[in-house]
Protein backbone atom coordinates (compact mmCIF):
# COMPACT_ATOMS: atom_id res chain seq x y z
CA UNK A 1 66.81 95.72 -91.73
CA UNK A 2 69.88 95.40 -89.17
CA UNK A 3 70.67 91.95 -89.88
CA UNK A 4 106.30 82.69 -81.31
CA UNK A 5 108.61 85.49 -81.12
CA UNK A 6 107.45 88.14 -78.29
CA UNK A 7 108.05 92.02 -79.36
CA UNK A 8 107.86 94.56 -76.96
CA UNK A 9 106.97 92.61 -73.97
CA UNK A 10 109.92 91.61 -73.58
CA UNK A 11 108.79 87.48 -73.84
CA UNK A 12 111.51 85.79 -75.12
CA UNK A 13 112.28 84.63 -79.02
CA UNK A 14 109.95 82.61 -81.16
CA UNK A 15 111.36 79.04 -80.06
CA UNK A 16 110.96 80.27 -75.93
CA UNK A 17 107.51 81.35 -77.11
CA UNK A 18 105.75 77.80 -77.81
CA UNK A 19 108.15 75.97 -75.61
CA UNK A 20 110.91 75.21 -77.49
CA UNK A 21 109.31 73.25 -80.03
CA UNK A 22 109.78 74.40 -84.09
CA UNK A 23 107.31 74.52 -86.70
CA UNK A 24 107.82 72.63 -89.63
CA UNK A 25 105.32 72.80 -93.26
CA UNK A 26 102.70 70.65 -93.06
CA UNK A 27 100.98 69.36 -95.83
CA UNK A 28 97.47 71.79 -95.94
CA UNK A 29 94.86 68.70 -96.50
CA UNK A 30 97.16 66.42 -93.85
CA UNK A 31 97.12 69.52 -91.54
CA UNK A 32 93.49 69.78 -91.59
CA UNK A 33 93.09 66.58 -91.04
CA UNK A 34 95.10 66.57 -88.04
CA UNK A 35 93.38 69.29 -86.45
CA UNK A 36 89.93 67.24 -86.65
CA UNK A 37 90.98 64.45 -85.84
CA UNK A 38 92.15 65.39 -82.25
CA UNK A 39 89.18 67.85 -82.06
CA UNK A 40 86.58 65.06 -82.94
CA UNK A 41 85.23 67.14 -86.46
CA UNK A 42 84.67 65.28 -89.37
CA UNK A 43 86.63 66.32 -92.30
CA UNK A 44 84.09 66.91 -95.18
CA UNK A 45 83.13 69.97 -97.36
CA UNK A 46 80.80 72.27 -95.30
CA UNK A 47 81.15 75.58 -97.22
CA UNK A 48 81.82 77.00 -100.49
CA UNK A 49 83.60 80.64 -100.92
CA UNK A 50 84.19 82.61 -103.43
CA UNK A 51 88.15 82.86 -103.30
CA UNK A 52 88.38 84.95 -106.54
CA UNK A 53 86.09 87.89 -105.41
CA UNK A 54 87.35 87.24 -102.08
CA UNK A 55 90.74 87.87 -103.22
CA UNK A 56 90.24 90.41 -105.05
CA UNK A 57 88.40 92.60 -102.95
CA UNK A 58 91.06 91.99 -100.47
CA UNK A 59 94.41 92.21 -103.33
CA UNK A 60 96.07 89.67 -101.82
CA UNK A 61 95.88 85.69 -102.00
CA UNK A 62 95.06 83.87 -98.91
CA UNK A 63 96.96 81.09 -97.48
CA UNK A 64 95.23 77.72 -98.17
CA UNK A 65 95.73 76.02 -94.81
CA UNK A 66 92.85 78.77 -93.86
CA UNK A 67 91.10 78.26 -96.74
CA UNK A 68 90.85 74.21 -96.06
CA UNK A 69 89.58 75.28 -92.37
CA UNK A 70 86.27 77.51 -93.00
CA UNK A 71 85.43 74.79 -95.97
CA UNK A 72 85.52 71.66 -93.63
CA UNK A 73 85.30 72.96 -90.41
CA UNK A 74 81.54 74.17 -88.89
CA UNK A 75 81.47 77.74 -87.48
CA UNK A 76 82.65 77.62 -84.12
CA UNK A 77 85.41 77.91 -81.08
CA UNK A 78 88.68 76.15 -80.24
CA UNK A 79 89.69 75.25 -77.03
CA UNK A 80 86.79 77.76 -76.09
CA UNK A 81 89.82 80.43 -76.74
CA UNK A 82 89.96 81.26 -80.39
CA UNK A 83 87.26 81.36 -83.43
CA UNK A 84 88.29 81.40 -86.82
CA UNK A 85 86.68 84.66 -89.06
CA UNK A 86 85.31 83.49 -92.28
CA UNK A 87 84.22 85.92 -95.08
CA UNK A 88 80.29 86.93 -94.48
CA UNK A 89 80.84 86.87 -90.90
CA UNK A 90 78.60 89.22 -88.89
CA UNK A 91 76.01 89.32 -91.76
CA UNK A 92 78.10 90.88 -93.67
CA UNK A 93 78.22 89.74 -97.87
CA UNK A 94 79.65 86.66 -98.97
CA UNK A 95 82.52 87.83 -100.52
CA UNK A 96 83.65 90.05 -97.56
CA UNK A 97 86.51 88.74 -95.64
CA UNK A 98 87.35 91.37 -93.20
CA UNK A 99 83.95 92.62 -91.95
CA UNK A 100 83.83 93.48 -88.32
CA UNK A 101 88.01 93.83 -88.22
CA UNK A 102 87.94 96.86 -91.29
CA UNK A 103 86.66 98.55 -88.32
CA UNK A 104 88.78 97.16 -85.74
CA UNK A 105 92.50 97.81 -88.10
CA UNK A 106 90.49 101.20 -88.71
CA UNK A 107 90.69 101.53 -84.30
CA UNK A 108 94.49 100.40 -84.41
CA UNK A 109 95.55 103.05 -87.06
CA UNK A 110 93.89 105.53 -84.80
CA UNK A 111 95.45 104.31 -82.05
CA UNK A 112 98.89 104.73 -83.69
CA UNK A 113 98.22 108.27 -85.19
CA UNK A 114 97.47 108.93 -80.93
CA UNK A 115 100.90 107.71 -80.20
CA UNK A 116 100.20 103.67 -79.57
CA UNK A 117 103.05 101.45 -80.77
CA UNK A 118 102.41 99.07 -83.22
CA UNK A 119 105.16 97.01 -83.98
CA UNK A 120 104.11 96.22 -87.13
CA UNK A 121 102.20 97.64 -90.25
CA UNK A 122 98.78 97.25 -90.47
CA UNK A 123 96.57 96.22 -93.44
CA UNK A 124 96.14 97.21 -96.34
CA UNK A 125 99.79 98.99 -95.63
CA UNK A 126 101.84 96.63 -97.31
CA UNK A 127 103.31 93.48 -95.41
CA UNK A 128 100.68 94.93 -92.90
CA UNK A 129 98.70 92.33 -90.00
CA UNK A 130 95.70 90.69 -91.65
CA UNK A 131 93.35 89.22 -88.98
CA UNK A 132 92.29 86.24 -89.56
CA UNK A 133 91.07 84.74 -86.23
CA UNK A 134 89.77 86.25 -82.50
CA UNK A 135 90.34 85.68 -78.95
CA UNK A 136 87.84 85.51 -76.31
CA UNK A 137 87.71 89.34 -76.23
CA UNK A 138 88.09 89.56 -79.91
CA UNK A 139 91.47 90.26 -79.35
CA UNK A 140 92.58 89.47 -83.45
CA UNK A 141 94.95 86.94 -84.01
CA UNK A 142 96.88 88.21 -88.10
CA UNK A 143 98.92 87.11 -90.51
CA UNK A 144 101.83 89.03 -91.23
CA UNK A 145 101.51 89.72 -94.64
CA UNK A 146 105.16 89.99 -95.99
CA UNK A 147 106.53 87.85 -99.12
CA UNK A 148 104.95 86.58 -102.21
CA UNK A 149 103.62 82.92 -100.29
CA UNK A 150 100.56 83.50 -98.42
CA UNK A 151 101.14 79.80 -97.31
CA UNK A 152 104.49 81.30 -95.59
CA UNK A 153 102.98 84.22 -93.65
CA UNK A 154 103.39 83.45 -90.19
CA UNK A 155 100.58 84.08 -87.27
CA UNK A 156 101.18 87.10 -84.62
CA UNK A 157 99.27 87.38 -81.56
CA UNK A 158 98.79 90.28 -79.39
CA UNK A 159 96.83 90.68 -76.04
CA UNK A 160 93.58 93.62 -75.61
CA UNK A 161 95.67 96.26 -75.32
CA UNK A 162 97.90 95.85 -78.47
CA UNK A 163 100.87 95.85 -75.64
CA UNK A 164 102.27 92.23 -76.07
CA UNK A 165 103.10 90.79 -79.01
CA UNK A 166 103.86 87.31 -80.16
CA UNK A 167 104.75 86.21 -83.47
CA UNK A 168 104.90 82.26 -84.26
CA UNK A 169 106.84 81.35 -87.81
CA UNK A 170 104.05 78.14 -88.59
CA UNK A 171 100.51 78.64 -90.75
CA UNK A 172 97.28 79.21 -89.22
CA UNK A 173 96.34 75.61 -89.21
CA UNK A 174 99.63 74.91 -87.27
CA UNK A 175 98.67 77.55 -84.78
CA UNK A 176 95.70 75.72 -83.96
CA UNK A 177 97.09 72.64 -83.34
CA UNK A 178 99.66 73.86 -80.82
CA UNK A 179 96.22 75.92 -79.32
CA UNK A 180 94.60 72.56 -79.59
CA UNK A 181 97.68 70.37 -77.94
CA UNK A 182 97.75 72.86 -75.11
CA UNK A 183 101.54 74.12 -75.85
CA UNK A 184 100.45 77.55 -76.74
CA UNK A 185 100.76 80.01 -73.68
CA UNK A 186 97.46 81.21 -73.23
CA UNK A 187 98.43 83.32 -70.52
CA UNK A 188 98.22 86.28 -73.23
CA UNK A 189 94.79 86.11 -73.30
CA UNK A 190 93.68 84.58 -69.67
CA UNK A 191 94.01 80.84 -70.08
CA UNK A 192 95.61 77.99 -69.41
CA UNK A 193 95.49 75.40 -71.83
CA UNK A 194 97.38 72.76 -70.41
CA UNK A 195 94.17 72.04 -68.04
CA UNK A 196 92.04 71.65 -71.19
CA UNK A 197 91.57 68.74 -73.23
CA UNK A 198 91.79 69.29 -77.25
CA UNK A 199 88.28 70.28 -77.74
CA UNK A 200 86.12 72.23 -80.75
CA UNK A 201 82.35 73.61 -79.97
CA UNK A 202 80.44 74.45 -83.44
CA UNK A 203 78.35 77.74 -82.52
CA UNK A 204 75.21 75.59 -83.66
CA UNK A 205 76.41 73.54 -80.54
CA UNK A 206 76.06 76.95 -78.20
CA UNK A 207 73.36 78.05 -79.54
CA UNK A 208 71.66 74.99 -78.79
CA UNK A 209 72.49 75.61 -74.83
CA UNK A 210 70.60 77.24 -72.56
CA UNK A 211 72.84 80.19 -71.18
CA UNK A 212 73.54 80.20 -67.70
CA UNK A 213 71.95 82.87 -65.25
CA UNK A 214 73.21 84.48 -61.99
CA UNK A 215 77.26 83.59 -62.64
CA UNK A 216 80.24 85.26 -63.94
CA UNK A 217 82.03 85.18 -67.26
CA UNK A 218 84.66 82.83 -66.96
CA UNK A 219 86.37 82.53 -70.31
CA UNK A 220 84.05 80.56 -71.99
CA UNK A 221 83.67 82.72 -75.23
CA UNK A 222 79.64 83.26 -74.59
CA UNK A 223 77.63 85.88 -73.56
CA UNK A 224 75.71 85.26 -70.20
CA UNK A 225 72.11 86.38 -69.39
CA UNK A 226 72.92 88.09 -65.80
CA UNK A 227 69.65 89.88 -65.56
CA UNK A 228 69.01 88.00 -61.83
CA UNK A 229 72.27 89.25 -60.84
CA UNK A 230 71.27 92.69 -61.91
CA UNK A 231 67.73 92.87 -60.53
CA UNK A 232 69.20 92.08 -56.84
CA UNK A 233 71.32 94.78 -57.61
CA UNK A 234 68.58 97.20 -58.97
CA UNK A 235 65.86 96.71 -56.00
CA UNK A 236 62.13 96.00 -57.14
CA UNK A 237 60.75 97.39 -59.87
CA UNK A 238 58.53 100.00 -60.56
CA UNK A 239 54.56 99.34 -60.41
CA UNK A 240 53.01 97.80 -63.67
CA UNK A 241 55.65 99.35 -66.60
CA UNK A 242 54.39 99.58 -69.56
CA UNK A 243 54.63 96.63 -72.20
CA UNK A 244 56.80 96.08 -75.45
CA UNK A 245 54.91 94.34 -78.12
CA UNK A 246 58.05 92.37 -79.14
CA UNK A 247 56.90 90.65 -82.48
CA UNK A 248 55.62 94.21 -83.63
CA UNK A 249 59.52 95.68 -82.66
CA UNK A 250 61.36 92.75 -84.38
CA UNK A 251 59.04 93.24 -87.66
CA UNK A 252 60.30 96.52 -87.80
CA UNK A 253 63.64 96.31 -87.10
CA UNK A 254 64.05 92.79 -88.76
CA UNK A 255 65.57 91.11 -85.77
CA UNK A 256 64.85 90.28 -82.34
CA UNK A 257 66.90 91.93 -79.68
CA UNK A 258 68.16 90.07 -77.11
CA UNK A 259 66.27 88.45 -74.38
CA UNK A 260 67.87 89.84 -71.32
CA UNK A 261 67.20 93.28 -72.67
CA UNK A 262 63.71 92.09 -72.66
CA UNK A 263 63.18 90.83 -69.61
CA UNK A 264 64.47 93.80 -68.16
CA UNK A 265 62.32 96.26 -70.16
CA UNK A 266 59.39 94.19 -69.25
CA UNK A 267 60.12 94.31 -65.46
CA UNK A 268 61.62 98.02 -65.20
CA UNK A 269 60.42 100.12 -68.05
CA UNK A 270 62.81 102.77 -69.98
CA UNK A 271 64.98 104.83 -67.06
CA UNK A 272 68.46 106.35 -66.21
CA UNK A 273 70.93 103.76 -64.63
CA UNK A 274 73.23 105.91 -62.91
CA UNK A 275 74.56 108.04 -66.06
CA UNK A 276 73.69 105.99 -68.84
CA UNK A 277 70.00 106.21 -70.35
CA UNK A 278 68.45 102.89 -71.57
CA UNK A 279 65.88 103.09 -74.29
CA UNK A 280 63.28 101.12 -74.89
CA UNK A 281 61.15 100.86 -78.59
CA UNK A 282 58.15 103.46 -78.72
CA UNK A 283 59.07 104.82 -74.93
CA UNK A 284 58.74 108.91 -74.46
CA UNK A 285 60.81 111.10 -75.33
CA UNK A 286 64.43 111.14 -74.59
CA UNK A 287 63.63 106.91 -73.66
CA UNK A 288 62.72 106.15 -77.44
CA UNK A 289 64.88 102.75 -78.50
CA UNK A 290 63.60 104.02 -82.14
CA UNK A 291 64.78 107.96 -81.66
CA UNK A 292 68.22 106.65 -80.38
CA UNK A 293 68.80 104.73 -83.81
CA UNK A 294 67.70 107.79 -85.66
CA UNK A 295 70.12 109.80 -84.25
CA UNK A 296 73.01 107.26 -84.16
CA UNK A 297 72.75 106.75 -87.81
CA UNK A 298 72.27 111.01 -88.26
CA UNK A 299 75.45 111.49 -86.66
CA UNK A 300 77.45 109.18 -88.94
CA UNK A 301 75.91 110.71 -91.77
CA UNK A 302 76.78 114.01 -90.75
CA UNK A 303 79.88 113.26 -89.64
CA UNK A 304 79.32 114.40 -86.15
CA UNK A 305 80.43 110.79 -85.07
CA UNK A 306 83.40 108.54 -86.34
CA UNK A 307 82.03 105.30 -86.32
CA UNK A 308 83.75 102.73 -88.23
CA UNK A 309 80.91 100.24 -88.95
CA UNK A 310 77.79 100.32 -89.96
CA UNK A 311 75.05 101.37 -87.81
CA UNK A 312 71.30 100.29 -88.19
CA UNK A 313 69.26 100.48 -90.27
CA UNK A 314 72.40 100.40 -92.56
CA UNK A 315 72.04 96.13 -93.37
CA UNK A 316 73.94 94.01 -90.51
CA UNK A 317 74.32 97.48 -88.53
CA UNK A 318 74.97 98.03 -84.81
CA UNK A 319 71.75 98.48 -82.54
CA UNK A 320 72.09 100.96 -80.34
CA UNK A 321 70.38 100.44 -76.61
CA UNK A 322 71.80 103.69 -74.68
CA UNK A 323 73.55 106.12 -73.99
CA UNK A 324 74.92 109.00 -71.35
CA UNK A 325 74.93 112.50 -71.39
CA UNK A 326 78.43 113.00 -72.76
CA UNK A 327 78.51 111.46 -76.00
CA UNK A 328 78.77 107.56 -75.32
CA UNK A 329 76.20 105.70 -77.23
CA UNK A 330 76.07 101.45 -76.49
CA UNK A 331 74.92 98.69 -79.00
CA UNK A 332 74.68 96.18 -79.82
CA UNK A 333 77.02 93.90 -82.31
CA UNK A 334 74.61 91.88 -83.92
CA UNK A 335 77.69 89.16 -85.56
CA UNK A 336 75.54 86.20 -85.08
CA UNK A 337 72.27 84.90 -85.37
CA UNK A 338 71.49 84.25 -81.82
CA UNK A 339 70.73 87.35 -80.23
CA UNK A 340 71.59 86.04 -77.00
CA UNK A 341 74.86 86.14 -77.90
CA UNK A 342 75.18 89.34 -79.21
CA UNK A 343 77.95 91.39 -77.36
CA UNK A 344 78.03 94.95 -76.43
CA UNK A 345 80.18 97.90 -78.30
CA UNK A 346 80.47 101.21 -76.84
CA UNK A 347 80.98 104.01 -79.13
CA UNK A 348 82.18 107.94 -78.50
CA UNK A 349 82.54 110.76 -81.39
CA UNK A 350 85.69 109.68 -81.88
CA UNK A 351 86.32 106.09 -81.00
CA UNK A 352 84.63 102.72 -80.43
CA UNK A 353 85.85 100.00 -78.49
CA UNK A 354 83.51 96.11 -78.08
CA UNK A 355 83.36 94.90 -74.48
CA UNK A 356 83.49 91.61 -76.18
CA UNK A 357 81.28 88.71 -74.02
CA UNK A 358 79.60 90.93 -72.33
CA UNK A 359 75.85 91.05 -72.89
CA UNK A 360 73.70 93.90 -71.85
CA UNK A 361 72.82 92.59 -68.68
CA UNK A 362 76.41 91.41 -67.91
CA UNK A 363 77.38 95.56 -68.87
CA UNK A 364 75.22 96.80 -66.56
CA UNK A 365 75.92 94.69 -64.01
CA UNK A 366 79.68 95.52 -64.11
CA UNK A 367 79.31 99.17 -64.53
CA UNK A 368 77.19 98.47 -61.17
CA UNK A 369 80.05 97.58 -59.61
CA UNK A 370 82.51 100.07 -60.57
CA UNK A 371 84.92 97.45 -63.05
CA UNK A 372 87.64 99.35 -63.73
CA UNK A 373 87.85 98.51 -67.57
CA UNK A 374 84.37 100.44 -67.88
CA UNK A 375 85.61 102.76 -66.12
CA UNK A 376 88.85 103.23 -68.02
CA UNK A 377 86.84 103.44 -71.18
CA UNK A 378 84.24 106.23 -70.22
CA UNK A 379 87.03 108.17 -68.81
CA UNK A 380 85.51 107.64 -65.45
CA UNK A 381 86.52 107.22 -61.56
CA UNK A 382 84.85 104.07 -60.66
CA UNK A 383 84.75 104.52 -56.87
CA UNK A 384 81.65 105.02 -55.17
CA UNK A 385 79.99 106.06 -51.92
CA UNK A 386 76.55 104.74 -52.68
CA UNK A 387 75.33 102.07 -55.53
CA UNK A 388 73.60 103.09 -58.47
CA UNK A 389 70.31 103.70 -58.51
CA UNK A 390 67.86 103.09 -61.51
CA UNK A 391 65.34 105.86 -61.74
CA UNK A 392 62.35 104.77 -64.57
CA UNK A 393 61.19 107.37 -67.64
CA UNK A 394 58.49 108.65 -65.97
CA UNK A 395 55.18 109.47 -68.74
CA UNK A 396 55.78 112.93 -69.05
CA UNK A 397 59.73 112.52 -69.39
């Protein structure tokens, strides 16, 4: 059912950018081949695309360094920095290339029309960024789209904020080897790579690991259950809360939700956490997991919200979890097929922005304490006199 040249920032020219070093064309396969061999991959056909209708529904050709990648490569993270989209990413069809970033160029042209500086057109605008890779906050990683070659578009790199731009003149499969080698300043995005061996972590790989409980983020490019952290934080829970019959909720919504949500559910119930409302399948009124999607989805339809992606039950959709008073609803993106590793999107009428390796439990906990990135979403002043305090749905509620 819900399945381097700097501009701007005043960095320096392209050569300053990757340490004076220049790019040179590499053949694609010998590229490729490169790039696994210092990462430890195998080189070998994995996947098979559809370039044509991938093409097509895009209009342009893509470069075939990237195509080589997503064939041979598994699904996964370099450097624990940067993860290469592929088309049917975050359940969306096969023959989709852009999926979750339609809705993220769709935030950057608003962004512009509100005054934001974009040195650069943005797709489909012609010559306009294409992304074709993240960051560990999603922060996209595009080709610049100029010129009849797609093997000659060059990469451009930008931090969260769309402030700092870098552009590097080599193809995407270059990029990754200077990410890979450790000459790439990851300051940009809150790294250093010259610390880090050349590494590559197939997502079957994380998935495979148990997360970690009770620490903080650090960069790693995975969600982290922190619902210990939180509960020290919350105080003890109420007496005997009712309980979810979670095989009966993930029948009807078609997938499970993640397992920190769960856990907290199970040990506090539905309730108000300082402004924002969490839901819970079935709960009363105002608390009902199931009402919330029904009136997410209403308000797209409607038009009452501008949300640009789709929201559940629409197929691969955002599940929504909460919400506040004033018009902030909070999902769920459900981009891969551990739930665990879902991150968390905040949405208003008007805008939506992902808090990108941040599970529900990890939100929570740093709205707890006031972060100042929540707060600059919400529009809020995150000082406080007192903590938060959770107060459960009570039956009649």
């Amino acid at each position: 059912m819900c399945h381097s040249r700097s501009v701007g920032g005043g960095q320096g020219d392209a050569t300053a950018a990757h340490g004076g070093l220049s790019w040179s064309t590499v053949d694609t396969e010998d590229c490729a081949a490169r790039l696994a061999a210092l990462v430890g991959v195998a080189v070998e056909t994995r996947h098979e695309f559809d370039w044509a209708a991938i093409e097509a529904s895009l209009g342009l050709r893509l470069p075939d360094d990237y195509k080589q990648l997503v064939e041979t490569f598994p699904d996964g993270e370099f450097q624990g920095l940067l993860h290469v989209n592929r088309p049917g990413d975050s359940h969306q069809p096969a023959d989709e290339f852009l999926g979750y970033y339609a809705w993220r160029l769709h935030d950057m042209r608003e962004l512009r029309r509100l005054g934001h500086h974009f040195p650069y057109p943005i797709f489909p605008e012609p010559g306009g960024l294409l992304p074709w890779a993240s960051g560990p906050r999603a922060e996209p990683m595009f080709w610049l789209t100029g010129g009849e070659d797609p093997n000659a578009w060059p990469v451009v790199t930008s931090d969260q904020d769309f402030a700092t731009w870098r552009e590097f003149p080599g193809s995407a499969c270059e990029f990754l080897i200077e990410v890979v080698e450790g000459r790439f300043d990851g300051s940009q995005f809150g790294v250093d790579l010259t610390t880090r061996g050349p590494s590559f972590r197939s997502y079957d790989e994380a998935a495979s690991t148990p997360p970690s409980t009770g620490s903080m983020y650090a960069g790693s490019g995975l969600t982290v259950d922190e619902f210990p952290m939180l509960a020290t934080m919350i105080g003890p829970p109420p007496t005997n809360p009712r309980k979810v019959d979670w095989n009966e909720v993930e029948q009807f919504i078609g997938v499970a939700l993640p397992s920190d949500y769960r856990t907290f559910i199970d040990t506090y119930g539905p309730g108000t956490f300082g402004e924002i409302t969490i839901t819970v399948p079935g709960g009363p009124p105002g608390f009902d997991l199931y009402q919330l999607l029904r009136r997410a989805i209403d308000a797209v339809r409607t038009g009452e919200a501008t949300v640009p992606m789709p929201v559940c039950p629409q197929p691969g959709g955002i599940i929504a979890w909460g919400e506040t008073a004033d018009g902030w609803t909070f999902s769920w993106v459900p981009q891969l097929p551990d739930p665990d590793r879902w991150s968390v999107v905040a949405y208003s009428r008007s805008f939506a922005l992902p808090l990108w390796d941040t599970s529900f439990s990890q939100f929570l906990r740093k709205y707890a304490e006031g972060s100042q990135d929540i707060a600059d979403l919400l529009g809020r002043n995150p000082a406080r006199v007192a903590p938060l305090q959770f107060a459960p749905a009570q039956p009649g509620d």
